[in-house]
Each structure stands twice: as structure tokens, then as C-alpha cells.
Protein backbone atom coordinates (compact mmCIF):
# COMPACT_ATOMS: atom_id res chain seq x y z
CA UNK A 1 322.42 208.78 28.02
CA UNK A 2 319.81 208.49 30.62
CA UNK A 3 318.69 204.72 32.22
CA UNK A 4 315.33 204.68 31.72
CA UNK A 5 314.12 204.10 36.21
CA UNK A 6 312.66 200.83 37.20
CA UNK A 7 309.76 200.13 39.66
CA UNK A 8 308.82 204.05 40.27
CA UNK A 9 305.72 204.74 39.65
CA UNK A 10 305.27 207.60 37.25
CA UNK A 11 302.56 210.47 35.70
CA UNK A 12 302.35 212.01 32.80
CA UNK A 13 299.57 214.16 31.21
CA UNK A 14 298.48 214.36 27.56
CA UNK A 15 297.01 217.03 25.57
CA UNK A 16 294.23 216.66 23.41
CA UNK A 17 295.35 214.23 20.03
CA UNK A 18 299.14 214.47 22.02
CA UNK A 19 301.11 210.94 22.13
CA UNK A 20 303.49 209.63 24.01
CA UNK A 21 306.12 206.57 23.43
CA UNK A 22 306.74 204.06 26.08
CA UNK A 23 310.33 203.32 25.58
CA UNK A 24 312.36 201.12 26.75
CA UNK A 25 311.45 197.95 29.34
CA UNK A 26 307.59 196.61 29.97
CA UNK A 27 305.46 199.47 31.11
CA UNK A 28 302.41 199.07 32.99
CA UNK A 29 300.06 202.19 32.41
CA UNK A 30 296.66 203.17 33.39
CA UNK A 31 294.41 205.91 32.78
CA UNK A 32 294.20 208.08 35.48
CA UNK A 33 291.73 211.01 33.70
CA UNK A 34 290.10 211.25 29.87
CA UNK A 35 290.28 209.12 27.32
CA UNK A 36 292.42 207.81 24.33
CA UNK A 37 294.65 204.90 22.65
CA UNK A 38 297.13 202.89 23.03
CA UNK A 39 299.23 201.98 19.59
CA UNK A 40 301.09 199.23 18.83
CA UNK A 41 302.14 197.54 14.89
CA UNK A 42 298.82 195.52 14.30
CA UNK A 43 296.82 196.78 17.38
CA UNK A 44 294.90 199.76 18.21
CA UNK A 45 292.94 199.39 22.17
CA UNK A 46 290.50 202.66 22.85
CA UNK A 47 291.05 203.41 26.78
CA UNK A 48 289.10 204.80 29.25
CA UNK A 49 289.16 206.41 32.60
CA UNK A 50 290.91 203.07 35.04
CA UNK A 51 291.61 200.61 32.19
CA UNK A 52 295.30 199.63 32.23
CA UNK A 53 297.78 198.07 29.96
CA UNK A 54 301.12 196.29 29.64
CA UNK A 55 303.41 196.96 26.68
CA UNK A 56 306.06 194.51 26.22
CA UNK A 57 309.57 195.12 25.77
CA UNK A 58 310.10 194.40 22.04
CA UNK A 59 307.94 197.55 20.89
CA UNK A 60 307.37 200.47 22.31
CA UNK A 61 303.64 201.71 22.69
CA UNK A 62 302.36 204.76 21.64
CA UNK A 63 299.88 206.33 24.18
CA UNK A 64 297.51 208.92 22.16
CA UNK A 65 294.58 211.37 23.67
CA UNK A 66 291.29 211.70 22.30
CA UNK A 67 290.54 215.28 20.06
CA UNK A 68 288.24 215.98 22.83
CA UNK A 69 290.19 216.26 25.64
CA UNK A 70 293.52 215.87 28.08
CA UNK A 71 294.73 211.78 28.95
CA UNK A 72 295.80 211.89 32.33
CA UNK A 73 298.60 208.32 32.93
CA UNK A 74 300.40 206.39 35.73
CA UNK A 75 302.81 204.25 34.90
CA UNK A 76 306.27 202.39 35.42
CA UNK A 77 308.30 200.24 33.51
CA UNK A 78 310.02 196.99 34.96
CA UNK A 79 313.63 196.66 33.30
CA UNK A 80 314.67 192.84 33.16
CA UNK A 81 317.96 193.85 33.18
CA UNK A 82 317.32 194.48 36.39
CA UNK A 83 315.57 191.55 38.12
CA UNK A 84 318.83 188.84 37.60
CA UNK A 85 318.00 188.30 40.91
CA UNK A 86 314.79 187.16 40.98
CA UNK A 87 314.42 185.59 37.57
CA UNK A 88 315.57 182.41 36.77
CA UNK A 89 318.05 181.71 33.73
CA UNK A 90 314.97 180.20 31.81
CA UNK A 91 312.33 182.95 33.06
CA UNK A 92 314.99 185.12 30.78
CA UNK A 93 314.84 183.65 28.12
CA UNK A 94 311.19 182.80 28.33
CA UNK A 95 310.49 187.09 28.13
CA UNK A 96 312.88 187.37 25.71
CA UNK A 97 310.94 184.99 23.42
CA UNK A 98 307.68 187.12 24.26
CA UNK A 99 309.43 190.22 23.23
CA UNK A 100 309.98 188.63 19.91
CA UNK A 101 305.91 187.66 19.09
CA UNK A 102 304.26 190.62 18.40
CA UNK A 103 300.69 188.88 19.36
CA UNK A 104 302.65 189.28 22.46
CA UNK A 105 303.36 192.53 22.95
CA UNK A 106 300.27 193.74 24.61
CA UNK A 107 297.82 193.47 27.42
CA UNK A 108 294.83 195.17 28.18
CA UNK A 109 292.69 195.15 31.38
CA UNK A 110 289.38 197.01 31.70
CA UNK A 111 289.31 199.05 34.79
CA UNK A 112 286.29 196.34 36.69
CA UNK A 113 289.45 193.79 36.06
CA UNK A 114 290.79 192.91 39.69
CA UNK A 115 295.17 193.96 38.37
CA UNK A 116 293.56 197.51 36.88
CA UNK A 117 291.84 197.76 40.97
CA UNK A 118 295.41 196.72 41.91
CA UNK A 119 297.46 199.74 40.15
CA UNK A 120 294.69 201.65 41.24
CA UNK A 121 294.85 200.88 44.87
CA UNK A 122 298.95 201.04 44.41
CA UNK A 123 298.60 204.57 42.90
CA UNK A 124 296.35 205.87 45.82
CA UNK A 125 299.16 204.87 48.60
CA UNK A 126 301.02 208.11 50.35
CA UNK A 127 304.25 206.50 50.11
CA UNK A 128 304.55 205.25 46.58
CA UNK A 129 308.69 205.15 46.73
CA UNK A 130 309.19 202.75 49.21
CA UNK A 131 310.39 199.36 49.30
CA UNK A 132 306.85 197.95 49.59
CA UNK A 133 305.65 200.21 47.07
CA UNK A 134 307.96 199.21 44.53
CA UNK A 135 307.29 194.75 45.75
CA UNK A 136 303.41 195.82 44.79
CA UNK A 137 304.12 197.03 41.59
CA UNK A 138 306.63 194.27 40.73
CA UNK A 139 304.15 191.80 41.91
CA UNK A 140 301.46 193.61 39.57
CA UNK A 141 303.44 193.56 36.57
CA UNK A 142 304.72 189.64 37.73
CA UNK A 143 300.64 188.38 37.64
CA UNK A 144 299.53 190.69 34.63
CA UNK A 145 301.96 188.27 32.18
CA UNK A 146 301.99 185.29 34.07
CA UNK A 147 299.58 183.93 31.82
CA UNK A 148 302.30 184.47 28.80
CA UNK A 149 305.04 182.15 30.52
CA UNK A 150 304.39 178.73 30.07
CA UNK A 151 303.78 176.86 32.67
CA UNK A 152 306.84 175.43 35.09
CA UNK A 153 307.37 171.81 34.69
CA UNK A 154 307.04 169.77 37.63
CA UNK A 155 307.94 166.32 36.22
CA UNK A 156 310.18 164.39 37.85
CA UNK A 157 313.79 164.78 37.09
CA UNK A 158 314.41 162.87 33.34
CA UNK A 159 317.39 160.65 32.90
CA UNK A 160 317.93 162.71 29.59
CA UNK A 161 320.45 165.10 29.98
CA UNK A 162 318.79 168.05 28.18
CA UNK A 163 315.73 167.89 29.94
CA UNK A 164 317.87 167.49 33.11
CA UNK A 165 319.81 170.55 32.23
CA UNK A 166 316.44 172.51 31.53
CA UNK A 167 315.04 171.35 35.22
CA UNK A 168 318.76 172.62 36.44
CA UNK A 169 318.53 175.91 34.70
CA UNK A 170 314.76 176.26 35.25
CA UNK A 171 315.36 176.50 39.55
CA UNK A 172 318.37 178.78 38.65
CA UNK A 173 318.52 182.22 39.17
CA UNK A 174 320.58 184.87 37.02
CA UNK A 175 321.98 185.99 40.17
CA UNK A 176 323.58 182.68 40.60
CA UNK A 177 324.36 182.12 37.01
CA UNK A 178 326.84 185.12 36.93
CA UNK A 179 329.08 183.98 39.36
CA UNK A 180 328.70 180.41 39.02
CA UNK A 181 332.25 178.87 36.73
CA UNK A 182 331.35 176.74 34.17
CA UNK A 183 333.04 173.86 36.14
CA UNK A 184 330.90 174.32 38.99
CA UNK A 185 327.82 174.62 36.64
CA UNK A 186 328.99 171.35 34.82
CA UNK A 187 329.76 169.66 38.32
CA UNK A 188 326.11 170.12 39.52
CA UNK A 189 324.85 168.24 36.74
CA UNK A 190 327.70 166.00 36.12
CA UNK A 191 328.75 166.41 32.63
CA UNK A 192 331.41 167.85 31.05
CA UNK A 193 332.26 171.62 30.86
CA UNK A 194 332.03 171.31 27.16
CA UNK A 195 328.61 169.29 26.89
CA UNK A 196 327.34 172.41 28.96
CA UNK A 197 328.55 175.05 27.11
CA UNK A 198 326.60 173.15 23.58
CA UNK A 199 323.78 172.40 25.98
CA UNK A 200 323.49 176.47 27.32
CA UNK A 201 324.32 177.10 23.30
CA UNK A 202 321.79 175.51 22.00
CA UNK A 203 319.17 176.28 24.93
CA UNK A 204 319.43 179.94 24.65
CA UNK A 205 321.07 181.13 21.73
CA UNK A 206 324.00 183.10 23.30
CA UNK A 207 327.14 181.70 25.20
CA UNK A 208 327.02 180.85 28.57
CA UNK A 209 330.25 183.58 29.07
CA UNK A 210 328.14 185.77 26.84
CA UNK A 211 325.33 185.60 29.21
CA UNK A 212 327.71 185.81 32.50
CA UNK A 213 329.38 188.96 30.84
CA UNK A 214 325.75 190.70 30.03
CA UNK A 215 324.92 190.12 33.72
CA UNK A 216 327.37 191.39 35.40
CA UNK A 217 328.11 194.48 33.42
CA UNK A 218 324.06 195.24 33.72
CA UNK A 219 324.53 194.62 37.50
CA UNK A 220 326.92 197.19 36.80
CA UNK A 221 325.16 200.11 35.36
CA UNK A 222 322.97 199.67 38.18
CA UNK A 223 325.13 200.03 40.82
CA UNK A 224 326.85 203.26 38.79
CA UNK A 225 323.32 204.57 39.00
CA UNK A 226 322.15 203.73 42.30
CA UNK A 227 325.16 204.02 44.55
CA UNK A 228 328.24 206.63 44.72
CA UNK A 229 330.31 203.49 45.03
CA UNK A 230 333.75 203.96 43.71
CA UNK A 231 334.62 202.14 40.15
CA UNK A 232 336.90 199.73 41.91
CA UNK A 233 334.26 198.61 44.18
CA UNK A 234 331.32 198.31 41.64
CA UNK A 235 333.74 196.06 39.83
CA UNK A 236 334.30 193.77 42.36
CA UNK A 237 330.72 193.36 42.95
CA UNK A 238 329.83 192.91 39.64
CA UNK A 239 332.17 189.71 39.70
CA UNK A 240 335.67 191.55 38.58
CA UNK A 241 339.05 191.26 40.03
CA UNK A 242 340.63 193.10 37.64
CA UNK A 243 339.70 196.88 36.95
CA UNK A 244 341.36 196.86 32.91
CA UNK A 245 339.67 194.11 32.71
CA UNK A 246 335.62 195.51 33.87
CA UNK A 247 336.51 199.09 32.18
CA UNK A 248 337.46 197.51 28.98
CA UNK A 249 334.35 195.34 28.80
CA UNK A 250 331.87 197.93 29.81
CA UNK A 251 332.87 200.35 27.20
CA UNK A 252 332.92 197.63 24.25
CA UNK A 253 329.07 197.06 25.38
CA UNK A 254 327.82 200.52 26.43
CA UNK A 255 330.43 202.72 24.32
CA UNK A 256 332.01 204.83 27.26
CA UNK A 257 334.01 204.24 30.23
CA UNK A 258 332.13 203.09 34.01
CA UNK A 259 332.98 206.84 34.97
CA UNK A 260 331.68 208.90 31.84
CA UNK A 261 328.67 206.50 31.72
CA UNK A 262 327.85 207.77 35.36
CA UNK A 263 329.26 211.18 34.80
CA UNK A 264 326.68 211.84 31.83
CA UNK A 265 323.58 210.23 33.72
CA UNK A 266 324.53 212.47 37.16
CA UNK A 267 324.39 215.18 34.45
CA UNK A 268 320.80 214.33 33.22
């Protein structure tokens, strides 16, 4: 098992007619030398020497060079998973609904197009693993599918509870969703802990302890991955108090233990 890295900007190089699968997360790639194709179910785009393109999260793309000669890529993939932080709860659920329209899945930008300049400018930087190396390319990959959310509502706050609760949610981030309780959550907008559990139901199609669970056992991974922080103390900052508790849950969602699952990826 090997986590697939987030924000780092990456090269690869194709030989002629060789291809090469996106995987997992968006990934932002442009064409750094040659010539070639980028595949998706439905869609074929021809790319040139600066064009760029997003593939969403739901498919994978398939990067292809010409017959004629090498395609030369940089690229990095933004992981979700991995942004609780900065999304908000509906955000979330707003790319999750992207990944699941295929007219969706892709985005092209020919290299005169001001976000293919961008990467290009990003690319050409000495330090390209720094902190504000890795804000540009978030920021790039932020305003190249900004046009695919739909727009944030700025009416004023509704007497209907729904569209209250949607307002609520919509200002939220996942950061503060995973260790908010469900009577705080229900306090803030004054209903019941059971009308917000049906309203979070119904919203997002998951559980609102569901969702808390995902969040904080992604947080994690993450800190497994990034840190040598022992397992005791990534549980307690993923939101645990109890360590049965945190090893039990992460190996019913990831299939081994908090220790193998960093064990095998120290290994890779």
C-alpha cells in the first residue's frame, strides 16, 4: 500500500505510443515536451507542448504519447481527503457529486490560457517543495474547477430550517465538523439532535457519525505518513481517547492496523 502524495509537484516521461494512468485524487498535468492524449470514457483531448489538464477524481485519465515521439509531463494530484481543513462540509459533497458526472471529469486548458501560464510559471520555481510552492499549486487546482461548484449562496438566512441548515453547513469546515458533537451541532442551529442527524441524512447521503469517523481516520493516515508520531498520539489528534477504540476502526476501513499501515508505506 502506498498513499498516493498530495500537492508535490511531479515528472514523468513517456515513450513514443507509452501511457500512463492518473490514479487516484484530481491531477493537474501539463505537457512539458512532445505531444499526445489524454483518455478518458467518452473523451479523447490531443495535447501539445504547455496545454494542461485536470482529471477528476471519479476516473482515472490515461495520458498517451504520440507514435512520433517522447511526452514529457508535470503534474500533481490534490487528495480531498486531505483538505478537511480548508473545505467546507458542503464543498465535500459538492466534488463528490462532480466525481460522479462523467461530463465532469475533465478539463482542458490550451497552453495561451492564463492557469496553463500559471503551472508553467509554478513549474519553473527553484524551490518547488515548499510551503508556498505547494499554496500555488493548491490555488491552481482551486480556480481551474471553480467554475464546476455552483455558486455560494448569499441570501439571507431563511426561516426554513433546511435551507438554514444548508447556510450552517455551507460556512462549515470539515475540520470543525469532526470534532464538533452532534449536540453542539444541533445547539448552533437550535433543533433537535435527531432533526439534524435526518437533516445531515438526507443532505449528504451518509451519517453525520459516518462522516465524523471518515474524517478523522483520513486525518489519520496522514499523520501516520507525515509524522513519526507515536500511535497513541496520532489517535488523540485524530479526535480519540481511546486507543482499542482508533485501532479497531482504522483497520475495519483500511484493512490493517495504524502500525502495519505505516510499517508497509515506510517500506515503499
Amino acid at each position: 500500500m502506498i498513499t498516493a502524495q498530495h500537492l508535490i509537484l511531479q515528472e514523468i516521461s513517456l515513450p513514443p505510443s507509452g501511457e500512463w494512468t492518473s490514479g487516484s485524487g484530481w491531477t493537474v498535468a501539463r505537457v512539458n515536451e512532445g505531444a499526445g492524449y489524454c483518455l478518458q470514457p467518452g473523451t479523447a483531448l490531443e495535447l501539445n507542448t504547455g496545454d494542461m489538464v485536470v482529471a477528476g477524481s471519479g476516473a482515472a485519465a490515461v495520458f498517451r504519447a504520440s507514435q512520433l515521439g517522447t511526452l514529457k509531463l508535470e503534474y500533481f494530484r490534490v487528495l480531498p481527503q486531505y483538505l478537511n481543513g480548508l473545505l467546507t462540509v458542503t464543498e465535500w459533497r459538492q466534488l463528490g457529486d462532480i466525481g460522479s458526472q462523467a461530463g465532469k471529469q475533465l478539463r482542458y486548458f490550451a497552453a495561451s490560457e492564463p492557469s496553463a501560464q500559471k503551472f508553467t510559471r509554478l513549474a519553473a520555481q527553484s524551490q518547488r517543495d515548499g510551503l508556498a510552492a505547494r499554496s500555488g499549486l493548491l490555488q491552481l487546482w482551486a480556480a481551474s474547477i471553480a467554475i464546476l461548484l455552483p455558486a455560494a449562496d448569499t441570501a439571507p438566512v431563511a426561516n426554513n430550517l433546511r435551507e438554514r441548515f444548508r447556510q450552517f453547513v455551507g460556512k462549515m469546515s470539515e475540520a470543525e465538523l469532526a470534532v464538533s458533537s452532534l449536540a453542539q451541532l444541533a445547539g448552533k442551529l437550535h433543533c433537535s439532535e435527531r432533526h439534524f442527524s435526518r437533516l445531515f441524512r438526507e443532505e449528504f447521503r451518509v451519517s453525520l457519525r459516518a462522516r465524523q469517523t471518515e474524517l478523522r481516520l483520513q486525518r489519520a493516515r496522514q499523520l501516520l505518513a507525515e509524522s513519526d508520531a507515536k500511535i497513541l498520539q496520532v489517535a488523540y489528534e485524530s479526535g480519540y481517547r481511546h486507543l482499542g477504540l482508533f485501532n479497531a476502526l482504522f483497520k475495519r476501513r483500511f484493512g490493517v492496523t495504524p502500525s502495519q499501515w505505516r510499517q508497509q508505506n515506510l517500506a515503499a
